[in-house]
C-alpha atoms as a PDB file:
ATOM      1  CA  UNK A   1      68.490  29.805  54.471  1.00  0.00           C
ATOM      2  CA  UNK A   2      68.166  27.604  57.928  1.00  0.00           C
ATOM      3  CA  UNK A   3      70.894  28.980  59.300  1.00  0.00           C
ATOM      4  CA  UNK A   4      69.556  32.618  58.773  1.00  0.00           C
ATOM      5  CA  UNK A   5      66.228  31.607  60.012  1.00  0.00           C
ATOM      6  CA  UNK A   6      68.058  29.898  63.334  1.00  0.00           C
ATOM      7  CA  UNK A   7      69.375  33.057  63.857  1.00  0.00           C
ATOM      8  CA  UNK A   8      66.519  34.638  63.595  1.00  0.00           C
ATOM      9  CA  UNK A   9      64.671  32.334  65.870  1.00  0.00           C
ATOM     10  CA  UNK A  10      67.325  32.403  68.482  1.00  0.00           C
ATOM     11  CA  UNK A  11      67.218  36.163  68.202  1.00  0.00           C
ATOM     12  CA  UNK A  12      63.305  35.816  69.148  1.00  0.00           C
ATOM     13  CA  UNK A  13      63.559  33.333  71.735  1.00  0.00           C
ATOM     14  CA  UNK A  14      66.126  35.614  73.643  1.00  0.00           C
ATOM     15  CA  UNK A  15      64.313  38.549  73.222  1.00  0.00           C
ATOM     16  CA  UNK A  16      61.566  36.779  74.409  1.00  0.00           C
ATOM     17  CA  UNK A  17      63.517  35.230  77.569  1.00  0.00           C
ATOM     18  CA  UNK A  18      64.606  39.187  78.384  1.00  0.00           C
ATOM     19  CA  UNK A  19      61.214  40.349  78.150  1.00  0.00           C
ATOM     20  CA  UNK A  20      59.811  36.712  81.045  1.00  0.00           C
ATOM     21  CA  UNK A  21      63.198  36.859  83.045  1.00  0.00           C
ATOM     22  CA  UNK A  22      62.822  39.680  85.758  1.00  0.00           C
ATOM     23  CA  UNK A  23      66.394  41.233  85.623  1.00  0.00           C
ATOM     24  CA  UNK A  24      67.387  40.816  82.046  1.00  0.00           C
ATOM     25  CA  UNK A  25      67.059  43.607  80.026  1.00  0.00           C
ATOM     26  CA  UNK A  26      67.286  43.931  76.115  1.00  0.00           C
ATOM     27  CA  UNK A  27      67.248  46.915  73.756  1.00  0.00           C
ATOM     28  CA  UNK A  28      65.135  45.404  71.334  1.00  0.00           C
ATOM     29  CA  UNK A  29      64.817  42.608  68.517  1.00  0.00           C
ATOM     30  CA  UNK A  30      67.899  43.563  66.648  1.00  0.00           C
ATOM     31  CA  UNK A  31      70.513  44.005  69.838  1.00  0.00           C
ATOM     32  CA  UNK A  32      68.842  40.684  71.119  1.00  0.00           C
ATOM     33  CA  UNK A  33      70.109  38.762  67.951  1.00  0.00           C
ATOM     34  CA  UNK A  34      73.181  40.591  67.978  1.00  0.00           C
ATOM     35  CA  UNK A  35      73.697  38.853  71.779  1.00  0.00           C
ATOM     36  CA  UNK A  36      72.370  35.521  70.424  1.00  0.00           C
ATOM     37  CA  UNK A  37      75.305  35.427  67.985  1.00  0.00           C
ATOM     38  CA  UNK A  38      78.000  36.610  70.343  1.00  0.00           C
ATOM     39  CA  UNK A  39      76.863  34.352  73.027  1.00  0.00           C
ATOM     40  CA  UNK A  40      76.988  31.382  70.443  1.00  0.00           C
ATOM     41  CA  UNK A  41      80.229  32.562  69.091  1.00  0.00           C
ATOM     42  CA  UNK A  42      81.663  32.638  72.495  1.00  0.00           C
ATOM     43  CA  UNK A  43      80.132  28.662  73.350  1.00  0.00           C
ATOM     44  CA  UNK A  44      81.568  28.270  70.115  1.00  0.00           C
ATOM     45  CA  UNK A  45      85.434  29.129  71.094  1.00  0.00           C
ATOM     46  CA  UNK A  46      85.981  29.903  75.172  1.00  0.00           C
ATOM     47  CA  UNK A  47      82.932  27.339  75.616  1.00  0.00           C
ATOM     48  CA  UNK A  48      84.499  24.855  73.934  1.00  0.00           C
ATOM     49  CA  UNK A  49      88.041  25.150  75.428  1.00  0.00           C
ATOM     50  CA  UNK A  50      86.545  25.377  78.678  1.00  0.00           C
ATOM     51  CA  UNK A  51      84.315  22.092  78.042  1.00  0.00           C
ATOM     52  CA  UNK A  52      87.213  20.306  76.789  1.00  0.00           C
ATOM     53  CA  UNK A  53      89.461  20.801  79.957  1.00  0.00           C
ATOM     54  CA  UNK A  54      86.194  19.837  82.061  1.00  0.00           C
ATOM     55  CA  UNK A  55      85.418  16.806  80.448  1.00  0.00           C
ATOM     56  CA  UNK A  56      86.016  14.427  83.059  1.00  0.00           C
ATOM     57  CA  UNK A  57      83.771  16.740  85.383  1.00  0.00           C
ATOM     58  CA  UNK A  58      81.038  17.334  82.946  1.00  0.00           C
ATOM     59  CA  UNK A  59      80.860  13.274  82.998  1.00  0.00           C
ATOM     60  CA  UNK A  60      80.606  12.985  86.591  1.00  0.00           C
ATOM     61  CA  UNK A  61      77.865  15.948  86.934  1.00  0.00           C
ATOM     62  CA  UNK A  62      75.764  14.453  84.077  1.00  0.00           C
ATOM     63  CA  UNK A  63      76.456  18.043  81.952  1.00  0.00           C
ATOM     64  CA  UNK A  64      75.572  20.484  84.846  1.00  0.00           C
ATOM     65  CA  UNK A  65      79.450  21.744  83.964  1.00  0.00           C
ATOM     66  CA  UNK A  66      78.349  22.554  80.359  1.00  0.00           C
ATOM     67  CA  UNK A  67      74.908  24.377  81.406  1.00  0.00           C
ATOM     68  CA  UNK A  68      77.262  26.452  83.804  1.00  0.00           C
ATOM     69  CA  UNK A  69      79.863  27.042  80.901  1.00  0.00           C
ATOM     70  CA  UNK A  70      76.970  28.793  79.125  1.00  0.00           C
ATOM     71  CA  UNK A  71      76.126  30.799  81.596  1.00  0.00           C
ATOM     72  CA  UNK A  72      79.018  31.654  81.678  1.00  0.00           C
ATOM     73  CA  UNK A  73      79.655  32.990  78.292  1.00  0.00           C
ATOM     74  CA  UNK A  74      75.740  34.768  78.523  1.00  0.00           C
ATOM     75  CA  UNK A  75      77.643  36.544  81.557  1.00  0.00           C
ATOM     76  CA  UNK A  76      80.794  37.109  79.251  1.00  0.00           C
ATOM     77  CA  UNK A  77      78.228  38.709  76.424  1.00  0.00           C
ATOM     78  CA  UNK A  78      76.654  40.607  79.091  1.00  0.00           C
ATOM     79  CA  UNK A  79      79.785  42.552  79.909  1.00  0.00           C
ATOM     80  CA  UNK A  80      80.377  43.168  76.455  1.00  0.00           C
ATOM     81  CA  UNK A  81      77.387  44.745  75.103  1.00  0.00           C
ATOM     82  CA  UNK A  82      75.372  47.915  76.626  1.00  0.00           C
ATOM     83  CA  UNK A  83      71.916  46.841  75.287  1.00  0.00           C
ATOM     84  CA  UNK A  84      71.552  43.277  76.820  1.00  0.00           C
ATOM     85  CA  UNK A  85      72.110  43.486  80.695  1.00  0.00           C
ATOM     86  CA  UNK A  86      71.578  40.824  83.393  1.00  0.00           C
ATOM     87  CA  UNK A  87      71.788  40.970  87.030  1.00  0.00           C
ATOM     88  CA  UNK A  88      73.808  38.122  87.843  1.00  0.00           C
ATOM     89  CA  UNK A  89      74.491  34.898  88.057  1.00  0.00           C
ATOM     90  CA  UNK A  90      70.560  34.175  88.652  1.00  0.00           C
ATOM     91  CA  UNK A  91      69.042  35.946  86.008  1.00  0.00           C
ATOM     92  CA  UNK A  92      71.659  34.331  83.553  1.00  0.00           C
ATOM     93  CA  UNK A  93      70.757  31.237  84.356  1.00  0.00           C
ATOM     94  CA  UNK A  94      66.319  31.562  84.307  1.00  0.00           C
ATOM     95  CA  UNK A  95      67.328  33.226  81.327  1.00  0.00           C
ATOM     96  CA  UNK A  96      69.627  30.099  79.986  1.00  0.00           C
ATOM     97  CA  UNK A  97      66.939  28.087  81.171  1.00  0.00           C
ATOM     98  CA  UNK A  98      63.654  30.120  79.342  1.00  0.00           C
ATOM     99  CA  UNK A  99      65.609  30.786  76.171  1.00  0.00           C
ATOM    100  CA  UNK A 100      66.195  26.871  76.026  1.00  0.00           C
ATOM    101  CA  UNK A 101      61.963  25.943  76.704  1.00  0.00           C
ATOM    102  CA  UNK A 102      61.442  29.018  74.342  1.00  0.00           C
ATOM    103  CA  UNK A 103      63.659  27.965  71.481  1.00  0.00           C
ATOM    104  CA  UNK A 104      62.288  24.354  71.592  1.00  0.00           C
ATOM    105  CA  UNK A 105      58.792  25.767  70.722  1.00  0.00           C
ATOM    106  CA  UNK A 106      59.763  27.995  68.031  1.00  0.00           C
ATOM    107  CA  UNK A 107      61.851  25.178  66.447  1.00  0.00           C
ATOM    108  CA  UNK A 108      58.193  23.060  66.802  1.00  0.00           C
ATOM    109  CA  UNK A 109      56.072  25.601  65.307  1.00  0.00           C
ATOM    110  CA  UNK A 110      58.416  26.641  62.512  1.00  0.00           C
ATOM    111  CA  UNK A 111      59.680  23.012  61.669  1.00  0.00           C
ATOM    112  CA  UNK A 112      63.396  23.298  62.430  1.00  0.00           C
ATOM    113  CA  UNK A 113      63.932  19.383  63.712  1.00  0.00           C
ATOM    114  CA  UNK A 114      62.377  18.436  60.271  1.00  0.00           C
ATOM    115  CA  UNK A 115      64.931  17.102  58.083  1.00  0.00           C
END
């Protein structure tokens, strides 16, 4: 049941982020949670290759490697599906950056960090 409801709530927090990020477009609620899955499907496996070789890196930038990496694979989903668009490397990352501030909130007011 929590992991359907993070789903959910990751869904909402990037449709949310499309609707606030000028030059990120989104279909609507059900195409946004079908992009919240790829894109944590593809941090999942390419992400986590890709954070592995860049290990040492990601130490010496304090994890700015890793935030890049996931804007990455938002840029990977992005050419992948027709109904969630950005323009760029800019938009990905506002968007990476309001989906994140987003998320936390919705995990506040629906008690996710509760154990």
């Amino acid at each position: 049941m929590k992991l359907i409801l993070e789903v959910l709530l990751m869904g909402l927090a990037l449709y949310i982020g499309a609707r606030i990020v000028p030059g990120v477009y989104v279909d609507g609620y059900g195409s946004a949670i079908i992009a919240s899955l790829l894109i944590a499907l593809a941090n999942a496996t390419i992400g986590l290759v890709l954070r592995f070789f860049t290990f040492p890196l990601n130490l010496l930038t304090l994890g700015l490697v890793s935030f890049i990496i996931s804007i990455l694979m938002i840029l990977l989903v992005d050419s992948m599906m027709t109904s969630f668009n950005t323009n760029g490397f800019l938009s990905a990352t506002v968007l990476a950056i309001v989906v994140t501030f987003v998320k936390i909130i919705l995990d506040a007011i629906f008690g996710m960090n509760r154990e």
